[in-house]
N, C-alpha and C. Protein backbone atom coordinates (compact mmCIF):
# COMPACT_ATOMS: atom_id res chain seq x y z
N UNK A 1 24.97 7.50 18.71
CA UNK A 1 25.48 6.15 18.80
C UNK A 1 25.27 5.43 17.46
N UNK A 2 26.38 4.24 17.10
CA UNK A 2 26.29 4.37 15.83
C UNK A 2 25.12 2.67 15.63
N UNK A 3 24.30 2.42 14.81
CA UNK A 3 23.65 1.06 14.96
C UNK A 3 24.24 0.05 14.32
N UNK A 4 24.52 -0.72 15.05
CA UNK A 4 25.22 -2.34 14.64
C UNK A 4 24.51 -3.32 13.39
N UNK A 5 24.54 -3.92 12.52
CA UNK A 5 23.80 -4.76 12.06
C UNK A 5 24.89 -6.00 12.38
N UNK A 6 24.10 -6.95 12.78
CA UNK A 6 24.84 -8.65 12.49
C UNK A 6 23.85 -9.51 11.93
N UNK A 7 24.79 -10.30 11.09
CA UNK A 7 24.41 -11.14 10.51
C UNK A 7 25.38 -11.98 10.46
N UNK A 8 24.67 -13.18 9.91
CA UNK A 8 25.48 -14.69 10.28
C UNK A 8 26.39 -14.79 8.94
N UNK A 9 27.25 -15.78 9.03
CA UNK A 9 27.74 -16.18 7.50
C UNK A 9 27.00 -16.70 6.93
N UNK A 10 26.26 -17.42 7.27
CA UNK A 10 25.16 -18.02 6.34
C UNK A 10 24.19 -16.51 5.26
N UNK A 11 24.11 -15.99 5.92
CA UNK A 11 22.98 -14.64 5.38
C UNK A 11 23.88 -14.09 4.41
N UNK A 12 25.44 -13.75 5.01
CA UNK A 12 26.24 -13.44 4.39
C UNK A 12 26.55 -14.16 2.77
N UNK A 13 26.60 -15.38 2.92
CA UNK A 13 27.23 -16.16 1.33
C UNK A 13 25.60 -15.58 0.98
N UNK A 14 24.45 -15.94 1.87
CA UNK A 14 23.14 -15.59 0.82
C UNK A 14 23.18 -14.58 -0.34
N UNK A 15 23.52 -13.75 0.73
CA UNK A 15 23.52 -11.94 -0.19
C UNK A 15 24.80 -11.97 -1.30
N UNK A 16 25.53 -12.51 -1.01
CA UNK A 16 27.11 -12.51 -2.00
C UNK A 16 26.23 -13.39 -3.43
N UNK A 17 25.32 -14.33 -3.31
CA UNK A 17 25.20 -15.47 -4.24
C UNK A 17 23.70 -14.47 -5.07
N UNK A 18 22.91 -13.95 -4.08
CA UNK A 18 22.00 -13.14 -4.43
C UNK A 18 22.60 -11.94 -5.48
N UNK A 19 23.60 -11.63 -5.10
CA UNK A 19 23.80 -10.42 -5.49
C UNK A 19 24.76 -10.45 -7.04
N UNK A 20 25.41 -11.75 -7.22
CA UNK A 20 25.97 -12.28 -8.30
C UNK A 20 24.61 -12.78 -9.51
N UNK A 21 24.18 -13.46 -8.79
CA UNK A 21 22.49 -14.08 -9.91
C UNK A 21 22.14 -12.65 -10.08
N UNK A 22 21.81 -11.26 -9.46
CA UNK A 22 21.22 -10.46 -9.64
C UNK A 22 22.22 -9.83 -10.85
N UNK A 23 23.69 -9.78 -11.13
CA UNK A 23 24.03 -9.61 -12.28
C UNK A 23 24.81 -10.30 -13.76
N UNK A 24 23.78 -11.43 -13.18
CA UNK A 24 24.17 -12.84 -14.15
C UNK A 24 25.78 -13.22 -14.58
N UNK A 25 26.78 -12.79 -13.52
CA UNK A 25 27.78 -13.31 -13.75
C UNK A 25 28.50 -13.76 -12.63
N UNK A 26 29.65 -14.51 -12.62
CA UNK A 26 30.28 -15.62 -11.48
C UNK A 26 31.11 -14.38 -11.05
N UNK A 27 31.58 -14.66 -9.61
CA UNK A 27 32.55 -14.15 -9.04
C UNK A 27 33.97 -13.79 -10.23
N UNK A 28 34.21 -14.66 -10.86
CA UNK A 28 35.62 -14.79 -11.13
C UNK A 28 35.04 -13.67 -12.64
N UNK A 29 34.06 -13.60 -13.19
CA UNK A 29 33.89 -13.01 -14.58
C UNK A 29 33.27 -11.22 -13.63
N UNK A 30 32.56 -11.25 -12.81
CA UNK A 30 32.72 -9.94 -12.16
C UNK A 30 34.42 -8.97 -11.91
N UNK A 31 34.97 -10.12 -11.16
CA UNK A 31 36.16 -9.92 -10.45
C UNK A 31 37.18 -9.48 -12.37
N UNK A 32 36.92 -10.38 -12.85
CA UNK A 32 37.89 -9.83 -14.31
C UNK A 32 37.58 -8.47 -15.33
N UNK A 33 35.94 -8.41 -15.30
CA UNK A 33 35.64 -7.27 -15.75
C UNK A 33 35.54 -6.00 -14.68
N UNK A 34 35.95 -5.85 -13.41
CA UNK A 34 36.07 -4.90 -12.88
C UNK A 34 37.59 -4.49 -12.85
N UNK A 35 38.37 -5.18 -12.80
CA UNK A 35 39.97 -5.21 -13.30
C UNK A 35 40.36 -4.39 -14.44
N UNK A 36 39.35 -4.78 -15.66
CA UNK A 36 39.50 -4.08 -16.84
C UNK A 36 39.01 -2.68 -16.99
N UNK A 37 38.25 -2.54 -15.61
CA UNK A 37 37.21 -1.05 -15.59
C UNK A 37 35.77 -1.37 -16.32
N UNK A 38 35.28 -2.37 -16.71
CA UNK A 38 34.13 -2.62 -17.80
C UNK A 38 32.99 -2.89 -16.97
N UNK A 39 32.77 -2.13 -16.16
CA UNK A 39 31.26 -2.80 -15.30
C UNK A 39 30.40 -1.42 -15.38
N UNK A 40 29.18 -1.54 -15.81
CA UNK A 40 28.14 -0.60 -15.61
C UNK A 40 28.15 -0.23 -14.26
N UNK A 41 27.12 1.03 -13.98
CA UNK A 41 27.37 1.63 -12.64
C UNK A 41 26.46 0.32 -11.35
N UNK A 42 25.61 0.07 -11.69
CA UNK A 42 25.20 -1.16 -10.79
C UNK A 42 26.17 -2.03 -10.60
N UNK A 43 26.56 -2.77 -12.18
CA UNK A 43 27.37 -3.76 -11.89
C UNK A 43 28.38 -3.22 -10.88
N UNK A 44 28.94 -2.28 -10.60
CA UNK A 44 30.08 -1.65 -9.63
C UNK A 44 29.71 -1.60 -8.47
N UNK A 45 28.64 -1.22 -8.32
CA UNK A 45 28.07 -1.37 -6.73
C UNK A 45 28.03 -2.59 -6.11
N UNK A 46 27.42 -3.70 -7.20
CA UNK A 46 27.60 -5.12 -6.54
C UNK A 46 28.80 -5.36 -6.21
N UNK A 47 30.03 -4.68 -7.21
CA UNK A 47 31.55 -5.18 -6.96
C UNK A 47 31.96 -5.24 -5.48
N UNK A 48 31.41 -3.60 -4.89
CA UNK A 48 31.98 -3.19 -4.16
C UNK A 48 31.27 -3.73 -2.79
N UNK A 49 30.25 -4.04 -2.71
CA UNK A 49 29.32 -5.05 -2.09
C UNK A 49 30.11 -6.04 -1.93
N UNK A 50 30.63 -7.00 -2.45
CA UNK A 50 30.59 -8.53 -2.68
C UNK A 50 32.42 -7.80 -1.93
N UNK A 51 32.91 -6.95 -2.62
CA UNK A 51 34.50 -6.71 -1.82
C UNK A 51 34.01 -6.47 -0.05
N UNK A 52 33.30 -6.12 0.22
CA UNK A 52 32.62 -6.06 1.52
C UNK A 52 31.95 -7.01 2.12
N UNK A 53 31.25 -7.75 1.52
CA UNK A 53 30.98 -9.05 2.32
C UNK A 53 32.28 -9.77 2.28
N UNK A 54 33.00 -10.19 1.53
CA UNK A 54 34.21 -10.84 1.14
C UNK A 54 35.50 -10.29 2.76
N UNK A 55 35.21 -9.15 2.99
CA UNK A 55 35.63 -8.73 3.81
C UNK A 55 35.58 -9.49 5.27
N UNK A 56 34.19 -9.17 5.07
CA UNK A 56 33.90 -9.58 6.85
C UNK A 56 33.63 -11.33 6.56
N UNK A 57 33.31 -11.97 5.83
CA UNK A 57 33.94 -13.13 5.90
C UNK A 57 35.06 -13.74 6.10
N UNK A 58 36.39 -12.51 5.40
CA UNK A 58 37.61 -13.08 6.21
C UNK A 58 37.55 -13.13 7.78
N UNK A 59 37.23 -12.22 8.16
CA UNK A 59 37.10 -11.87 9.57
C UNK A 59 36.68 -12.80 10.53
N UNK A 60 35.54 -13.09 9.38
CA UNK A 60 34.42 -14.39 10.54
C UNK A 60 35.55 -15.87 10.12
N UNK A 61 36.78 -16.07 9.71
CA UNK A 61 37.49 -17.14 10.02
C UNK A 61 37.88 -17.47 11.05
């Protein structure tokens, strides 16, 4: 059986805002240097993180 995690939107923007300070740049300067391909291998993981919370926040509309 597979295990559920939930979390609120609130926890959600936490970790999105956590996870941007953790690579000292804004959404919009992440979002442009991953476009170009220019993100170290962390920085990419956060990308793909933040495309995943970004996700289920649409959801939670």
């Amino acid at each position: 059986m597979a295990t559920m995690i939930h979390t609120t939107r609130e926890e959600l923007l936490q970790q999105r805002a956590s996870l941007l300070a953790e690579v000292h740049m804004s959404y919009e300067q992440l979002r442009t240097r991953a476009a170009a391909y220019n993100l170290s291998t962390d920085e990419l993981d956060v990308w793909h993180t933040i495309e995943g919370i970004d996700y289920l926040l649409e959801g939670d509309s």
